[in-house]
N, C-alpha and C. Protein backbone atom coordinates (compact mmCIF):
# COMPACT_ATOMS: atom_id res chain seq x y z
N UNK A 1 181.62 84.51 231.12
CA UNK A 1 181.64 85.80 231.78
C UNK A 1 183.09 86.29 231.87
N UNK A 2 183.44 87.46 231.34
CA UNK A 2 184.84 88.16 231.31
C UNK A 2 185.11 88.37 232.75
N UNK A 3 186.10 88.18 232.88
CA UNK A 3 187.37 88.78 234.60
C UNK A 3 187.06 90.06 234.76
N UNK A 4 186.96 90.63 235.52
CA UNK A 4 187.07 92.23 236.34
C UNK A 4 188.28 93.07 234.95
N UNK A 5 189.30 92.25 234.89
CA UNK A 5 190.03 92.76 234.22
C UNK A 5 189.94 92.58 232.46
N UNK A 6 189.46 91.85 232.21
CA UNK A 6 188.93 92.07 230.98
C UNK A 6 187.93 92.62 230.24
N UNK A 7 186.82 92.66 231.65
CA UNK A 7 185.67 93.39 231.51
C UNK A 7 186.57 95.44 231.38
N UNK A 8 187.52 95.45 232.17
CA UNK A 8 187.98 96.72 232.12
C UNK A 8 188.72 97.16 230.86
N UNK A 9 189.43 96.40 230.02
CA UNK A 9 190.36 96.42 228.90
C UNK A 9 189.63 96.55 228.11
N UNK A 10 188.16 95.54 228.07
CA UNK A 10 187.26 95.78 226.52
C UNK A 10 186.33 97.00 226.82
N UNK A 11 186.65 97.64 227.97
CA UNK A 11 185.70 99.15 227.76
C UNK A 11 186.64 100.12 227.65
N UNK A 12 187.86 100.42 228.26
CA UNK A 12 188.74 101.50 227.84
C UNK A 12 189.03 101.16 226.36
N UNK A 13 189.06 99.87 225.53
CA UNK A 13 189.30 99.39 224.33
C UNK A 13 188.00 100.47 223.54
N UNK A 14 186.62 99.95 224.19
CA UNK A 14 185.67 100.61 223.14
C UNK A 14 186.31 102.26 223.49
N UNK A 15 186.38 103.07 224.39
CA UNK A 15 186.28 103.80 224.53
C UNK A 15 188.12 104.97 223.59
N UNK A 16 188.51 104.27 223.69
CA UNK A 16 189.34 104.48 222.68
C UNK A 16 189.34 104.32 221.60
N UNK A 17 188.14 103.57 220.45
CA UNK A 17 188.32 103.04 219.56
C UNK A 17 186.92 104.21 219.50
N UNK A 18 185.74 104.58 220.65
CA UNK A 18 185.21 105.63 220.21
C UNK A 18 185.63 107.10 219.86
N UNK A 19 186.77 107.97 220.91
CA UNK A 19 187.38 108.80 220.39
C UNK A 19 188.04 108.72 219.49
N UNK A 20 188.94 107.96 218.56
CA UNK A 20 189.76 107.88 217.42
C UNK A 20 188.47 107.72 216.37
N UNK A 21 187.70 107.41 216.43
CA UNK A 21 186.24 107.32 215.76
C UNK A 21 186.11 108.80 215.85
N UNK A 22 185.41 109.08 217.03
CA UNK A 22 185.13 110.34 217.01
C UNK A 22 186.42 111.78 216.22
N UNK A 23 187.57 111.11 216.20
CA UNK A 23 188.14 112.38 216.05
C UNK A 23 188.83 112.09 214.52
N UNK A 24 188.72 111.01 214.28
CA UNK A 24 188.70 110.69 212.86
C UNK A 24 187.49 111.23 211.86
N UNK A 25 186.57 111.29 212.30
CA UNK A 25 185.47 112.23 211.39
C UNK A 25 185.31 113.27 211.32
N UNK A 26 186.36 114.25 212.64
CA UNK A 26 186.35 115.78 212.78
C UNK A 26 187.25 115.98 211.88
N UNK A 27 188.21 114.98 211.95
CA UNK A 27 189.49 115.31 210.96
C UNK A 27 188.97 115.32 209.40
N UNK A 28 188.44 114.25 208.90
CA UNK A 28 187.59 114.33 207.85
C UNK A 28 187.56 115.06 207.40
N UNK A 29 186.03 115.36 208.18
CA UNK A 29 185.66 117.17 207.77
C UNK A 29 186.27 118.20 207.75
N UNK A 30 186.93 117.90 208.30
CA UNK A 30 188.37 119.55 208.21
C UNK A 30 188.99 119.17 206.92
N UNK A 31 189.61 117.72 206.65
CA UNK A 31 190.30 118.02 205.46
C UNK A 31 189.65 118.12 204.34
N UNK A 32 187.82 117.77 204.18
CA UNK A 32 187.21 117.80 203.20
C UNK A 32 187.00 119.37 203.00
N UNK A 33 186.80 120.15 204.24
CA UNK A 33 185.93 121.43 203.87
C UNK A 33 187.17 122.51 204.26
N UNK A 34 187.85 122.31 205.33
CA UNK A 34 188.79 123.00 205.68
C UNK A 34 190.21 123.47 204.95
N UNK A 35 190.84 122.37 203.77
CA UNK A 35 192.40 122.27 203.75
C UNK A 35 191.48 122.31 202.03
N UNK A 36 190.17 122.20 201.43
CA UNK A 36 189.84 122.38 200.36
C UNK A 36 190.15 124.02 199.60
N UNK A 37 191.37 123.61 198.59
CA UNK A 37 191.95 125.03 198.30
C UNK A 37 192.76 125.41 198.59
N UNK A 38 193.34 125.04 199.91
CA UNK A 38 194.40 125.73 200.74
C UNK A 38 195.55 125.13 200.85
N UNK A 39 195.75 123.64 200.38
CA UNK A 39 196.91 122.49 200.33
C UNK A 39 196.57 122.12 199.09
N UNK A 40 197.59 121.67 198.01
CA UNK A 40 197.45 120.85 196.91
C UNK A 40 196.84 119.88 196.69
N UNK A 41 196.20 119.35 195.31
CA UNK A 41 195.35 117.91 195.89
C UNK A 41 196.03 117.00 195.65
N UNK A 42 197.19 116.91 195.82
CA UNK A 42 198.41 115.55 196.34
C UNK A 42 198.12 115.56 198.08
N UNK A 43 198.39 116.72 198.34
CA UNK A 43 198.42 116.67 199.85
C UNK A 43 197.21 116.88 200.31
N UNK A 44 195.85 117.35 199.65
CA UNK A 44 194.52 116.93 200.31
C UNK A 44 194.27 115.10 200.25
N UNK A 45 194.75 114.76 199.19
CA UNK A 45 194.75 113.24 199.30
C UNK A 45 195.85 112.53 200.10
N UNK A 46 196.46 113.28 200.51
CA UNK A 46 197.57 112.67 201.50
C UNK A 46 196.99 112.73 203.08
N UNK A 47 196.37 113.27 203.43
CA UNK A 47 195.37 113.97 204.76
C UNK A 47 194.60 113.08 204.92
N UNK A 48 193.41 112.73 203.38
CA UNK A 48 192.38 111.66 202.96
C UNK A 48 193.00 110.15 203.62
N UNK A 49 194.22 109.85 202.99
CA UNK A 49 194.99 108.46 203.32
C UNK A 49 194.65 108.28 204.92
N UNK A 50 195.92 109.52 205.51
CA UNK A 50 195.63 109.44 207.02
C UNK A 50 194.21 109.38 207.87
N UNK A 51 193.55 109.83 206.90
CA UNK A 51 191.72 110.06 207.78
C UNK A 51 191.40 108.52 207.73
N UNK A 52 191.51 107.27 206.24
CA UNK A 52 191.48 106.45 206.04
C UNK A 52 191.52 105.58 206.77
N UNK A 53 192.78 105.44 207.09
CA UNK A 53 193.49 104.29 208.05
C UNK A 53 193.19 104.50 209.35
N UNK A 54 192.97 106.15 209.52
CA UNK A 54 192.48 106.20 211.17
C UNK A 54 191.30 105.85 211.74
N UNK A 55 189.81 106.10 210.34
CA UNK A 55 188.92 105.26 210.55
C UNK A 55 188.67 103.74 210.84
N UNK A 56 189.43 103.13 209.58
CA UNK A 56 189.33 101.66 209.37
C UNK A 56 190.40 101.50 210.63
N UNK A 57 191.16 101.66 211.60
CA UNK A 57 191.25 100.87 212.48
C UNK A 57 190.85 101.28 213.62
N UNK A 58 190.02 102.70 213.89
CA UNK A 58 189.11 103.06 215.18
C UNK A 58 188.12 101.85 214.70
N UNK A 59 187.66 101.73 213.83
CA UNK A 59 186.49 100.66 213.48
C UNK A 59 186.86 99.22 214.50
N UNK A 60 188.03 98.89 213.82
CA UNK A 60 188.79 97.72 213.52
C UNK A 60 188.98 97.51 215.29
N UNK A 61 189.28 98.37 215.95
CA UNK A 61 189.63 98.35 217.32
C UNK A 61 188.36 98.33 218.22
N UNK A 62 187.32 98.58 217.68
CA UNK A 62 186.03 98.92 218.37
C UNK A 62 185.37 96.95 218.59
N UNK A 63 186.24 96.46 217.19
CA UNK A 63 185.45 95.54 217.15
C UNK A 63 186.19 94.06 218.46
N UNK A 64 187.64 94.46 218.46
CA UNK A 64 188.32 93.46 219.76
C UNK A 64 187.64 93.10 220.61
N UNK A 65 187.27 93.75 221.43
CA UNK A 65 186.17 93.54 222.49
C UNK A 65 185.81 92.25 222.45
N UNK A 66 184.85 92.03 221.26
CA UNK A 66 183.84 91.29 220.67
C UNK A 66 184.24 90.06 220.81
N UNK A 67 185.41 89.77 220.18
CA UNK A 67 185.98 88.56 219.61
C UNK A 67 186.83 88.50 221.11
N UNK A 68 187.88 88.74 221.36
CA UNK A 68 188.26 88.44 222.96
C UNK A 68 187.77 87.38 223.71
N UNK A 69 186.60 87.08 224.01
CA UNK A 69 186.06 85.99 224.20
C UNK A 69 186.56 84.73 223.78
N UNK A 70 186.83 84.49 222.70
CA UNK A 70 187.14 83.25 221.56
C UNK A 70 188.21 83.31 221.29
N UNK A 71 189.02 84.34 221.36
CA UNK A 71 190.14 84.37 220.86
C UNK A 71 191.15 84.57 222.07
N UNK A 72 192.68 84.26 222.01
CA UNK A 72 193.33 84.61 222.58
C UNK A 72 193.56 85.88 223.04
N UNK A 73 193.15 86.37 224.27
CA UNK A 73 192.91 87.82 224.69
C UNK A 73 194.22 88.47 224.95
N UNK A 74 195.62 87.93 225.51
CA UNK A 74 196.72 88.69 225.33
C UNK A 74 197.55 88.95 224.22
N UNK A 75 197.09 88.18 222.84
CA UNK A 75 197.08 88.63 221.75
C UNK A 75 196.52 89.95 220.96
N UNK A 76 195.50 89.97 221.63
CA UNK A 76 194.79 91.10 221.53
C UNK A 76 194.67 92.34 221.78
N UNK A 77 195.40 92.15 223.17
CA UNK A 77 196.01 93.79 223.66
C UNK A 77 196.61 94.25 223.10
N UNK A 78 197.84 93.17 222.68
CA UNK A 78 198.65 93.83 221.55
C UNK A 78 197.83 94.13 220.56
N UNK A 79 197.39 93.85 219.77
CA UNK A 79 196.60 94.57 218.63
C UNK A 79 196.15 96.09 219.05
N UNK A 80 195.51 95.79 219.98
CA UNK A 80 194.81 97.39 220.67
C UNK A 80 195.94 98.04 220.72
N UNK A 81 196.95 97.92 221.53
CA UNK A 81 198.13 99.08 221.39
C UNK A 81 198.93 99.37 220.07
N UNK A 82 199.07 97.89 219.53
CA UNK A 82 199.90 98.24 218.10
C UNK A 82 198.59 100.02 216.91
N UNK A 83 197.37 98.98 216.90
CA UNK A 83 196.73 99.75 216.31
C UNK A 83 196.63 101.37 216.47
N UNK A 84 196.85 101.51 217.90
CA UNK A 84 196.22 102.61 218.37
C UNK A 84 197.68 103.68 218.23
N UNK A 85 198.71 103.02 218.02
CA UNK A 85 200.07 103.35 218.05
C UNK A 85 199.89 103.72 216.87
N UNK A 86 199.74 102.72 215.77
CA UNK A 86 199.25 102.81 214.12
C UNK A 86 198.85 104.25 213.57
N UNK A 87 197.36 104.44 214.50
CA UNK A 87 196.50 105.42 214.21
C UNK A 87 197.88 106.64 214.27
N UNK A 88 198.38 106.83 215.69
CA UNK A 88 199.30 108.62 215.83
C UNK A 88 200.35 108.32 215.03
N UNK A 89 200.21 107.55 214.97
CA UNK A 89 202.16 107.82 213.56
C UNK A 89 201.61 107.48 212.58
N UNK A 90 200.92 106.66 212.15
CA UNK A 90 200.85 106.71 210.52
C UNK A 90 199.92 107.80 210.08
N UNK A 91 198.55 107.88 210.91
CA UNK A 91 197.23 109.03 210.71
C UNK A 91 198.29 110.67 210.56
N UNK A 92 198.73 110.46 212.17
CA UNK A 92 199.65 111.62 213.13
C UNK A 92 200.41 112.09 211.70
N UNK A 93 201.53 111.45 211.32
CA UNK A 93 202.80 111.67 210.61
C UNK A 93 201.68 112.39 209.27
N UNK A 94 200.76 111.86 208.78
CA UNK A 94 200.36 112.54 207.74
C UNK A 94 199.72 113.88 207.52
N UNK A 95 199.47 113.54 208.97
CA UNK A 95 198.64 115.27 209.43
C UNK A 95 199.20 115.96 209.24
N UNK A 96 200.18 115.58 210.14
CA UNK A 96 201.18 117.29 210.40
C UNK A 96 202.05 117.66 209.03
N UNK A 97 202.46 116.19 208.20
CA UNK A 97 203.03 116.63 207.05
C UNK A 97 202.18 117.41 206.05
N UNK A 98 201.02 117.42 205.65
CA UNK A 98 199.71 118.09 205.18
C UNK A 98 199.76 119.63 206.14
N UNK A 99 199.33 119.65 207.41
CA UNK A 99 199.31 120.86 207.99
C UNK A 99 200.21 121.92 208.27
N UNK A 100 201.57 120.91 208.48
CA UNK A 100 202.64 122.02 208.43
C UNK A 100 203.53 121.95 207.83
N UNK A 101 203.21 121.16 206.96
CA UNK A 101 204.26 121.54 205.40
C UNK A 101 205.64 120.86 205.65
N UNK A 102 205.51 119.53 206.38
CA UNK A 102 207.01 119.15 206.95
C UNK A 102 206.97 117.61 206.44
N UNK A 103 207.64 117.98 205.14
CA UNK A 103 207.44 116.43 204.19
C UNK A 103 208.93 115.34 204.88
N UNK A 104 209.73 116.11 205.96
CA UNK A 104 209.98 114.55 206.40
C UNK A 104 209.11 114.03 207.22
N UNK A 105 208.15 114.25 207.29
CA UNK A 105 207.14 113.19 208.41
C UNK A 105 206.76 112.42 207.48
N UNK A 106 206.91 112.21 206.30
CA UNK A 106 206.87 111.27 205.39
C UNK A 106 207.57 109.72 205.93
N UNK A 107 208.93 109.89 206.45
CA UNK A 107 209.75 109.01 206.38
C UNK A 107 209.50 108.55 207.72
N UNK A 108 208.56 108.70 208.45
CA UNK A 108 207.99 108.33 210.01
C UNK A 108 206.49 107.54 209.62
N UNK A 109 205.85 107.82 208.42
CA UNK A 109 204.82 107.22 208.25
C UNK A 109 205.51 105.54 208.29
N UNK A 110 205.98 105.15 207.59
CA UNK A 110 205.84 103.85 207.20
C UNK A 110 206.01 103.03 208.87
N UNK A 111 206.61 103.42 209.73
CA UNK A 111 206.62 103.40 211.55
C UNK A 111 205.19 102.72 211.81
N UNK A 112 204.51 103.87 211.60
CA UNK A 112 203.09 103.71 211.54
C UNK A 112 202.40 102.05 211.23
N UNK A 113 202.76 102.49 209.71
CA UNK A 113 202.17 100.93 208.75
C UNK A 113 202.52 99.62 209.10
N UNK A 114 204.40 100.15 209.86
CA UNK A 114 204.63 98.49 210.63
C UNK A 114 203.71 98.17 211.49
N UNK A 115 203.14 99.21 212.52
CA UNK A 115 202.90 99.14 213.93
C UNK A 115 200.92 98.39 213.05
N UNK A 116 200.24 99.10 212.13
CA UNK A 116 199.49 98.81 212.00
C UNK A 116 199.81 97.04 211.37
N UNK A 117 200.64 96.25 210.70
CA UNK A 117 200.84 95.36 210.12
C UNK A 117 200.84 94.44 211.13
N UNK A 118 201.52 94.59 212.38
CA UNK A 118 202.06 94.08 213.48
C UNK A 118 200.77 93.81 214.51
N UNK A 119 199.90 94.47 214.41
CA UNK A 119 198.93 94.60 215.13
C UNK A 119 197.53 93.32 214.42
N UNK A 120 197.69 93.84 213.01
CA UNK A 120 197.49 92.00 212.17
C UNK A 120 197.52 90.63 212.38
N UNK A 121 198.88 90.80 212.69
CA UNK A 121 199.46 89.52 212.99
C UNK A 121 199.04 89.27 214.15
N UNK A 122 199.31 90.03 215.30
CA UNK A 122 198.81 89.62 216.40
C UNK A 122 197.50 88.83 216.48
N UNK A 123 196.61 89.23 215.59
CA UNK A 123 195.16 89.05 215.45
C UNK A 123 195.52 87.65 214.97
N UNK A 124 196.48 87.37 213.93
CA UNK A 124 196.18 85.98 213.34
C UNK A 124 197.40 84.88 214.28
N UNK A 125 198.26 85.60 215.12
CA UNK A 125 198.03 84.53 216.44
C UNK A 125 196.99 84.25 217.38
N UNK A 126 196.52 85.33 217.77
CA UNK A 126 195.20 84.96 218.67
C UNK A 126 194.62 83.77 217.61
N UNK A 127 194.01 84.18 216.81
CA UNK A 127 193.39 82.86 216.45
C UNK A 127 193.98 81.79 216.26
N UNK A 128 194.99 81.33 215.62
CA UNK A 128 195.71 80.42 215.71
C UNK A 128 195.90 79.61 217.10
N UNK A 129 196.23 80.81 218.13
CA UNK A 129 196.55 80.02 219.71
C UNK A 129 194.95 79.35 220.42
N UNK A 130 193.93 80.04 219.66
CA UNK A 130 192.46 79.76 219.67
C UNK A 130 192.18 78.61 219.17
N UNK A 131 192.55 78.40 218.11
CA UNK A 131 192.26 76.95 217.46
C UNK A 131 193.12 76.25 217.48
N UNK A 132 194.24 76.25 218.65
CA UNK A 132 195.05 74.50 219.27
C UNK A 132 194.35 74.45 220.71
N UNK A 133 193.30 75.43 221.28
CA UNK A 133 193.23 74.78 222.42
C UNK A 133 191.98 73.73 222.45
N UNK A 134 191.89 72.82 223.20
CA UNK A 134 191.47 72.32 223.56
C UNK A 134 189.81 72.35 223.24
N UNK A 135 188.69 71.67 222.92
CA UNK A 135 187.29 72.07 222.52
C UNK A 135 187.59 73.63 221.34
N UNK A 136 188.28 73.59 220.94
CA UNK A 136 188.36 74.58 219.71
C UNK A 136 187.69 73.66 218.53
């Protein structure tokens, strides 16, 4: 049975990992139907990237919760914040470079990709600190 406080982290967790869900598919659709014609298709596929990564780790974040249990759980927060950090600068930086035509937000993406890389790792300490304890 999860702590008061973990029971609270893995629901603001889902619930963040549902809006970036949720607003990752509005974005989608805007860049599929919206920016179709109106931005180059370098930079409709540059929009695509950001929609990408913002899905696969609203996904990716939905799923912490889950595993928390088994795994090292202050490892995990970090993941939730690295990721969620991930999503507005790497997703963020591509948007606005696509929407408002401001190709140094280019050089802020890769910010992003650490924060998402970093948020990885975290994951493969939790498990690691998971499998020296004790009945692991």
């Amino acid at each position: 049975m999860p702590s008061p406080g973990e029971a609270r982290w893995a629901a603001r967790t889902v619930a963040t990992a549902a809006v970036l869900g949720g607003l990752g598919v509005a974005l989608g659709a805007f860049g599929a139907h919206g920016l179709e014609g109106r931005v180059t298709p370098d930079r409709l596929e540059t929009f695509g990237t950001g929609v990408q990564y913002h899905l696969l780790h609203a996904l990716a974040l939905l799923v912490l919760p889950s595993v928390a249990a088994r795994l090292h759980a202050g490892a995990l927060r970090w993941t939730a914040r690295l990721w969620t950090l991930g999503v507005a600068v790497f997703s963020g930086s591509l948007y606005l470079l696509v929407l408002l035509d401001l190709p140094f937000m280019g050089a802020i993406t890769p910010i992003g990709g650490i924060a998402f890389i970093a948020g990885w790792i975290a994951v493969v300490l939790a498990a690691v600190r998971a499998s020296r304890e004790p009945g692991a």
